[in-house]
C-alpha atoms as a PDB file:
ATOM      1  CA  UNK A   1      -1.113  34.300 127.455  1.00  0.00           C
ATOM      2  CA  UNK A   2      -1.534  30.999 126.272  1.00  0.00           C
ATOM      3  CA  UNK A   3      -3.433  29.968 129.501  1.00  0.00           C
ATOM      4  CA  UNK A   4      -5.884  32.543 128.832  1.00  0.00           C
ATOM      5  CA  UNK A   5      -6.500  31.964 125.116  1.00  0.00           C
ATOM      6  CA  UNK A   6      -6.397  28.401 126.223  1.00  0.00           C
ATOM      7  CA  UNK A   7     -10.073  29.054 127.950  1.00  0.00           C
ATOM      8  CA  UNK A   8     -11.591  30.722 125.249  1.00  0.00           C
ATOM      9  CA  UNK A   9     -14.464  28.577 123.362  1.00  0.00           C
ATOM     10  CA  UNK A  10     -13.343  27.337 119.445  1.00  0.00           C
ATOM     11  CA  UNK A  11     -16.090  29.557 118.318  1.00  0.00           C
ATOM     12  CA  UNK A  12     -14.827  32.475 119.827  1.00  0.00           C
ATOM     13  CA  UNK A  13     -13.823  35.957 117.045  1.00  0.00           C
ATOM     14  CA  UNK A  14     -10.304  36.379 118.230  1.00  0.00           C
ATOM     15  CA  UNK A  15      -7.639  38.995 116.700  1.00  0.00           C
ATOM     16  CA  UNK A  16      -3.843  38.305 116.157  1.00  0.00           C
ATOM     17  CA  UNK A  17      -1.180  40.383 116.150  1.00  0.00           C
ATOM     18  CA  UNK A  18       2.555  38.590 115.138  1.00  0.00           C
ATOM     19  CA  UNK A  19       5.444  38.200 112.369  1.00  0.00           C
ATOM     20  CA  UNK A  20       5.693  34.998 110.497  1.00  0.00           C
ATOM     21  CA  UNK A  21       9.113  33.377 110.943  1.00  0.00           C
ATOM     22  CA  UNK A  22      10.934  30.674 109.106  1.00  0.00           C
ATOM     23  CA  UNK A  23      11.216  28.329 112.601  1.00  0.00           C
ATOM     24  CA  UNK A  24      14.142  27.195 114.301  1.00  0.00           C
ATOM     25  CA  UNK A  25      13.821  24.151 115.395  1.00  0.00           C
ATOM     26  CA  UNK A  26      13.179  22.448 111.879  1.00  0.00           C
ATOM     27  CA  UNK A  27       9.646  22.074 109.907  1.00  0.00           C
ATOM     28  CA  UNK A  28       6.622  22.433 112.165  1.00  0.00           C
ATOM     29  CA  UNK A  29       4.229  19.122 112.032  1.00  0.00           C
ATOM     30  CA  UNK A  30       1.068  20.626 113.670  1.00  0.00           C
ATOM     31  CA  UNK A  31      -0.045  22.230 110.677  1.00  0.00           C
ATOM     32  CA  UNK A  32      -0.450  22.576 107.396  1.00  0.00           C
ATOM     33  CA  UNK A  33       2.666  25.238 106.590  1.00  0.00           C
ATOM     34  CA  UNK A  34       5.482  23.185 107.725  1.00  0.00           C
ATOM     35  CA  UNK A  35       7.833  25.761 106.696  1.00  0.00           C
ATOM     36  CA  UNK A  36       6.727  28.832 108.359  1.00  0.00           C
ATOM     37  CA  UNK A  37       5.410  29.478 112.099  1.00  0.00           C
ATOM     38  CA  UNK A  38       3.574  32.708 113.841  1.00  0.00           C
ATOM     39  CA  UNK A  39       5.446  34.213 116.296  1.00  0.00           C
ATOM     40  CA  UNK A  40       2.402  35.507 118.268  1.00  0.00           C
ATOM     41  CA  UNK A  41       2.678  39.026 119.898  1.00  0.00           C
ATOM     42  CA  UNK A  42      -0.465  39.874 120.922  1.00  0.00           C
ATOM     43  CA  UNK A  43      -4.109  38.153 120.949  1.00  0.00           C
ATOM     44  CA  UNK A  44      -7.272  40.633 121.275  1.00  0.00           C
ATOM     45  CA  UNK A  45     -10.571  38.538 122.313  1.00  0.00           C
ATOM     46  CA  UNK A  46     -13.191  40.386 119.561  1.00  0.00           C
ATOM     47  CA  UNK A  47     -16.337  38.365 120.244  1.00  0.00           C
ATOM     48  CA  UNK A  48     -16.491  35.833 123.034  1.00  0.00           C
ATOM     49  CA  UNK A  49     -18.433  32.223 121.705  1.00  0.00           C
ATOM     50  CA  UNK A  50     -21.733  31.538 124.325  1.00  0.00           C
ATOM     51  CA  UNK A  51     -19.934  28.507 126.473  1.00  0.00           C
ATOM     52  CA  UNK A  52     -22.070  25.761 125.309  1.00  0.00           C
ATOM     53  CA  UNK A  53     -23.620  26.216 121.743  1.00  0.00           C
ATOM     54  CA  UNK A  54     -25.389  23.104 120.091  1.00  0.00           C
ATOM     55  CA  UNK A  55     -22.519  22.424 117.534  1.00  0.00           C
ATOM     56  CA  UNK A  56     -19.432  22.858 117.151  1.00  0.00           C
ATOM     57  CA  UNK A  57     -18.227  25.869 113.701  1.00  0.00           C
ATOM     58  CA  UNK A  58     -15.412  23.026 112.698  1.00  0.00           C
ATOM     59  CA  UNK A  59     -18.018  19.952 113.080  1.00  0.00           C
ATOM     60  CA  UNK A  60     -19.980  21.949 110.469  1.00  0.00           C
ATOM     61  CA  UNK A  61     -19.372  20.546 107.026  1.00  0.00           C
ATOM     62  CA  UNK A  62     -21.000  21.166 103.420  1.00  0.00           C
ATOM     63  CA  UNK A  63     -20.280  21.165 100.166  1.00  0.00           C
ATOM     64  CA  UNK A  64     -22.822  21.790  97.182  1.00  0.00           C
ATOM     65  CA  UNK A  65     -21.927  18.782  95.701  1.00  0.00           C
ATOM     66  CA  UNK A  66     -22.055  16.142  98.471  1.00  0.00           C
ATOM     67  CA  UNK A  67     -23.829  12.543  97.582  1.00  0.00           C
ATOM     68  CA  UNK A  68     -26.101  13.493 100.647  1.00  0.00           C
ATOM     69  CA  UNK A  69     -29.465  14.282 100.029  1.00  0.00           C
ATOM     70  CA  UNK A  70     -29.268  13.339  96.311  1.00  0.00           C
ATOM     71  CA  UNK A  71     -31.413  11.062  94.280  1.00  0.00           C
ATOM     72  CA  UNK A  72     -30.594   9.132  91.173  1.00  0.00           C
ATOM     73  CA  UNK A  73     -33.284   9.732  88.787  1.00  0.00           C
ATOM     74  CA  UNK A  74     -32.215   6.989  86.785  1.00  0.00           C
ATOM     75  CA  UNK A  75     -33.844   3.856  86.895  1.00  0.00           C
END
């Protein structure tokens, strides 16, 4: 299973099936809840991502507020 998910593209709609787990080998470091981990059970491809778009979804970054694009009005 994890060779095949492996292959699929980061912008690819997948669907998981699991239980979350307290895990037993101490904290995980790989994310961002150290003190639970998925136990994965199944994983359902939903939409598969066109091999080779022009960007990247996680390279995509915005945020109403960010200093780009804005102008000081003040002289």
């Amino acid at each position: 299973m994890v060779k095949w998910v492996s292959k699929l593209e980061a912008e690819s709609v997948i669907d998981i099936s699991g239980v979350v787990a307290v895990p037993s080998e101490g904290p995980v470091v790989s994310c961002t809840q150290k003190e639970v981990e998925l136990v994965v059970h199944s994983v359902y491809c939903v939409s598969r991502s066109v091999p080779r778009l022009p960007f990247e979804a996680r390279s995509i970054h915005w945020f109403p507020y960010d200093r780009v694009g804005m102008v000081n009005a003040d002289p």
